[in-house]
C-alpha atoms as a PDB file:
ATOM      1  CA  UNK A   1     164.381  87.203  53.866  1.00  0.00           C
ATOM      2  CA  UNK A   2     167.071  85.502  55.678  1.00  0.00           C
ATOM      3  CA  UNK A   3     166.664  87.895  58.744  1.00  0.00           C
ATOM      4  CA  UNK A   4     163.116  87.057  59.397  1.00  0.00           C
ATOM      5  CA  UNK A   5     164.547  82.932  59.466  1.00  0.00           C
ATOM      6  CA  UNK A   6     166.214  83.513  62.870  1.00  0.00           C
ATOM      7  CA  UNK A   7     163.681  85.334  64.380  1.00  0.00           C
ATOM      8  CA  UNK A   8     160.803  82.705  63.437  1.00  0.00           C
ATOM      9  CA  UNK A   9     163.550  80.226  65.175  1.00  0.00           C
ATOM     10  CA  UNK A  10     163.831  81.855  68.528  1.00  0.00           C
ATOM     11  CA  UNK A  11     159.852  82.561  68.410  1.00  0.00           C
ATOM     12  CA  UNK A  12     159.891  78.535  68.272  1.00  0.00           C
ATOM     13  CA  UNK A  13     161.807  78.091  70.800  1.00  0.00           C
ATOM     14  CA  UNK A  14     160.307  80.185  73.103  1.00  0.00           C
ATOM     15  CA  UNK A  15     157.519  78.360  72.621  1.00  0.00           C
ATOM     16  CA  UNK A  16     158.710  75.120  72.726  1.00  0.00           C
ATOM     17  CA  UNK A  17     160.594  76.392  76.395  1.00  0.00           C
ATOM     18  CA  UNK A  18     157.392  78.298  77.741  1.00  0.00           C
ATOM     19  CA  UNK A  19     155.530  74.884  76.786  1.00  0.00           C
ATOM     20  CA  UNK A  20     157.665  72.975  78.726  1.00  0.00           C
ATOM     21  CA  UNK A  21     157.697  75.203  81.950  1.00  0.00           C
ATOM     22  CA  UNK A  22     154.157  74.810  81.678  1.00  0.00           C
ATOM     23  CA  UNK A  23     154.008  71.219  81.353  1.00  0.00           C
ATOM     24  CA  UNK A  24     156.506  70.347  84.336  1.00  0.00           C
ATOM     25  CA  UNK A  25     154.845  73.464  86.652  1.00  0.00           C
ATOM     26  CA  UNK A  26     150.958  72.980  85.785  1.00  0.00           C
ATOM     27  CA  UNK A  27     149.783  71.212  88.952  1.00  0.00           C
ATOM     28  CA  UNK A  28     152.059  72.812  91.571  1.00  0.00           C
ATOM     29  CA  UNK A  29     149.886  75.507  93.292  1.00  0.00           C
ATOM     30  CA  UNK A  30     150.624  78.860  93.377  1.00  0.00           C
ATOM     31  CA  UNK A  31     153.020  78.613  90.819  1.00  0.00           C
ATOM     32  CA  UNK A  32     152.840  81.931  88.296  1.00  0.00           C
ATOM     33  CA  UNK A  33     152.936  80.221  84.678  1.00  0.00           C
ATOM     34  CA  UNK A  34     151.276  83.321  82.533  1.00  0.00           C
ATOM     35  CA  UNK A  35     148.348  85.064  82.292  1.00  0.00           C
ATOM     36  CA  UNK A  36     146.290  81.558  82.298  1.00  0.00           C
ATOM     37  CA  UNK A  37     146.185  81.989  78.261  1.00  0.00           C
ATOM     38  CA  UNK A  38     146.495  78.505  76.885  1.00  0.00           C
ATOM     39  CA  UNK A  39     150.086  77.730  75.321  1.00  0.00           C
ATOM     40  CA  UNK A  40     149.917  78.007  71.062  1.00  0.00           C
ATOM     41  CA  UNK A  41     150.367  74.116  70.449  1.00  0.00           C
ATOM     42  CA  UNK A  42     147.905  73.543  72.752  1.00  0.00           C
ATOM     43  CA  UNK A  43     145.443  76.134  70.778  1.00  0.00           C
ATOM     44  CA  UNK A  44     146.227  75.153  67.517  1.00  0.00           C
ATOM     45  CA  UNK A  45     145.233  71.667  67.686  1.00  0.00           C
ATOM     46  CA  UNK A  46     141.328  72.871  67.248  1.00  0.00           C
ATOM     47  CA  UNK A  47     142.065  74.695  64.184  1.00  0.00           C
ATOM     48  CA  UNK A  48     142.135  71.411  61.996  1.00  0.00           C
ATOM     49  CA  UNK A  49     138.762  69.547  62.768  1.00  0.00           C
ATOM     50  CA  UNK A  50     139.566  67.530  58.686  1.00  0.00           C
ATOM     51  CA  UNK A  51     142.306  65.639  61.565  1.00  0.00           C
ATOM     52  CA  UNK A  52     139.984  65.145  64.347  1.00  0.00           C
ATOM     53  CA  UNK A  53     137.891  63.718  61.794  1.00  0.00           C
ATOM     54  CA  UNK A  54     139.811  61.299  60.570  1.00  0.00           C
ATOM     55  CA  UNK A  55     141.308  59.784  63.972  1.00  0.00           C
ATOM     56  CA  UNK A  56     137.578  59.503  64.800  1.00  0.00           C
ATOM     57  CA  UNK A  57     136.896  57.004  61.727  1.00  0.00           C
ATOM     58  CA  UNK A  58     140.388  55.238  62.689  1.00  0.00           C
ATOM     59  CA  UNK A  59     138.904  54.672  65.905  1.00  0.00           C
ATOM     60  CA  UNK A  60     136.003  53.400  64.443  1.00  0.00           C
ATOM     61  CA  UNK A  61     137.436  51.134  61.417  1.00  0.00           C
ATOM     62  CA  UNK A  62     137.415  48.127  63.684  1.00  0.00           C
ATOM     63  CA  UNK A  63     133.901  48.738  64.975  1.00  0.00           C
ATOM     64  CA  UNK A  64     132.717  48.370  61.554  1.00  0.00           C
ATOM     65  CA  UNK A  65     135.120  45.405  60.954  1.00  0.00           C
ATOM     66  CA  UNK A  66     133.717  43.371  64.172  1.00  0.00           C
ATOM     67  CA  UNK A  67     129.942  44.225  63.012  1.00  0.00           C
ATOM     68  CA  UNK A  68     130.170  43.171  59.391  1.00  0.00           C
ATOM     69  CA  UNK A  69     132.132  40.125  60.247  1.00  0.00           C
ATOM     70  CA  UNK A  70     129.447  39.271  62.614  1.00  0.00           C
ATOM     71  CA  UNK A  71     131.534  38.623  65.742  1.00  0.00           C
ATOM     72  CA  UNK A  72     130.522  37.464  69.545  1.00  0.00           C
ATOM     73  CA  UNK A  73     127.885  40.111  71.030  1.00  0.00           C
ATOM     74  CA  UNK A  74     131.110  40.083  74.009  1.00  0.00           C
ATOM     75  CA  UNK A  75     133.481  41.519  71.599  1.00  0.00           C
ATOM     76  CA  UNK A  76     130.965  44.071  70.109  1.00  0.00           C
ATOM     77  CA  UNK A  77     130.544  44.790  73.821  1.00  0.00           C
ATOM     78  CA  UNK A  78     134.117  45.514  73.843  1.00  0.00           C
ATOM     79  CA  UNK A  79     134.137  48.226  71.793  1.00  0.00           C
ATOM     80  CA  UNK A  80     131.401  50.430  73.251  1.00  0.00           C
ATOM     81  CA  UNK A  81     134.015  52.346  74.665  1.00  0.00           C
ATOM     82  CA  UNK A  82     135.865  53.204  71.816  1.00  0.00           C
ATOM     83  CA  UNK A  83     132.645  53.634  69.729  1.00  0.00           C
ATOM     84  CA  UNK A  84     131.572  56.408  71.906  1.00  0.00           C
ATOM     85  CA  UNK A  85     135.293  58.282  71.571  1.00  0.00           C
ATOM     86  CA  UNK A  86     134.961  57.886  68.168  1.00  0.00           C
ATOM     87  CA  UNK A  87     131.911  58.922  67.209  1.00  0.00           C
ATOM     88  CA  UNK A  88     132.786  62.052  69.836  1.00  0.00           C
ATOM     89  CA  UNK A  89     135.466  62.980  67.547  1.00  0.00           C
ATOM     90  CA  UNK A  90     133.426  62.396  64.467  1.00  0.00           C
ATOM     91  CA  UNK A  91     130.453  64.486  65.755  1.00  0.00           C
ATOM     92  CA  UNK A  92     132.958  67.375  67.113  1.00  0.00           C
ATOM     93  CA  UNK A  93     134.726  67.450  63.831  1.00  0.00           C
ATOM     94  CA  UNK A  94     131.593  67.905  61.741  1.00  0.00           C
ATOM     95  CA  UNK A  95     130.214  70.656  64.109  1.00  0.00           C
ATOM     96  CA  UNK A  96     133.742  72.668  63.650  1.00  0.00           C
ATOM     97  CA  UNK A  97     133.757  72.261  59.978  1.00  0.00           C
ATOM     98  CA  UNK A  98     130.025  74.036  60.029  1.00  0.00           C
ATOM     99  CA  UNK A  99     130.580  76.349  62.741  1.00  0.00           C
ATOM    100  CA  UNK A 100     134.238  77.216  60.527  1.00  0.00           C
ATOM    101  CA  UNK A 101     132.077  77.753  57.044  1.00  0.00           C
ATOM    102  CA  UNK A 102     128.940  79.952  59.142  1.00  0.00           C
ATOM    103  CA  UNK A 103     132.209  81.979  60.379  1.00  0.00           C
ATOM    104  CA  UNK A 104     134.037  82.808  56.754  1.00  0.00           C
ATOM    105  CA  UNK A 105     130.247  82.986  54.947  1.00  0.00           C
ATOM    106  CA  UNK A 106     129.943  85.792  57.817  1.00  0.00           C
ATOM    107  CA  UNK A 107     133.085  87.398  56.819  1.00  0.00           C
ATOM    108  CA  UNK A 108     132.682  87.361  53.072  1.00  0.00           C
ATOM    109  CA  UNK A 109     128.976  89.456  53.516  1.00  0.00           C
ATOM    110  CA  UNK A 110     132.126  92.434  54.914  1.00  0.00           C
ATOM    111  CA  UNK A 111     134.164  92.938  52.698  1.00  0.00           C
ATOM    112  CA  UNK A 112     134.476  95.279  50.116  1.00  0.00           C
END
């Protein structure tokens, strides 16, 4: 078991290094990063919509604040920016939670 713990190191690295290249070579043209595939930290930040979720109500925990505490219409004004991020996130994060349970009800109907 202790062979497979230097091997899952070096994958990490890798992909901490390829990550990097790509960062600092991303906007200079012409410049061969890959096969255009987008890097695995990049890719994995869909996979958890529960997160995007919750940094959607963060966002919007001071809305809520400013409306029951009956503040100046300029401040509500304010945050009609931030409203609309949040309530992005919210939305997006409730679509890939159903779209995620239509995909592993799918699955279950195959197996044997």
């Amino acid at each position: 078991m202790k062979d497979n713990e230097p091997n899952k190191k070096n994958e990490f690295e890798k992909e901490l290094d390829d990550l990097k290249e790509w960062e600092e070579n991303q906007y200079n043209p012409g410049y061969y990063i890959g096969t255009g595939r987008i890097p695995e930290p990049i890719k994995g930040v869909g996979k958890y919509p529960f997160i995007q979720i919750i940094i959607g109500l963060i966002i919007l925990l001071p809305i809520i604040v400013a409306i029951i505490d009956e503040t100046n219409v300029l401040n509500i004004i304010a945050f009609i920016i931030p409203a609309i991020i949040g309530f992005s996130l919210v939305y997006g994060g409730i679509i890939k939670l159903i779209n995620m349970k239509k995909i592993r009800k799918g699955n279950q109907r195959f197996r044997i």
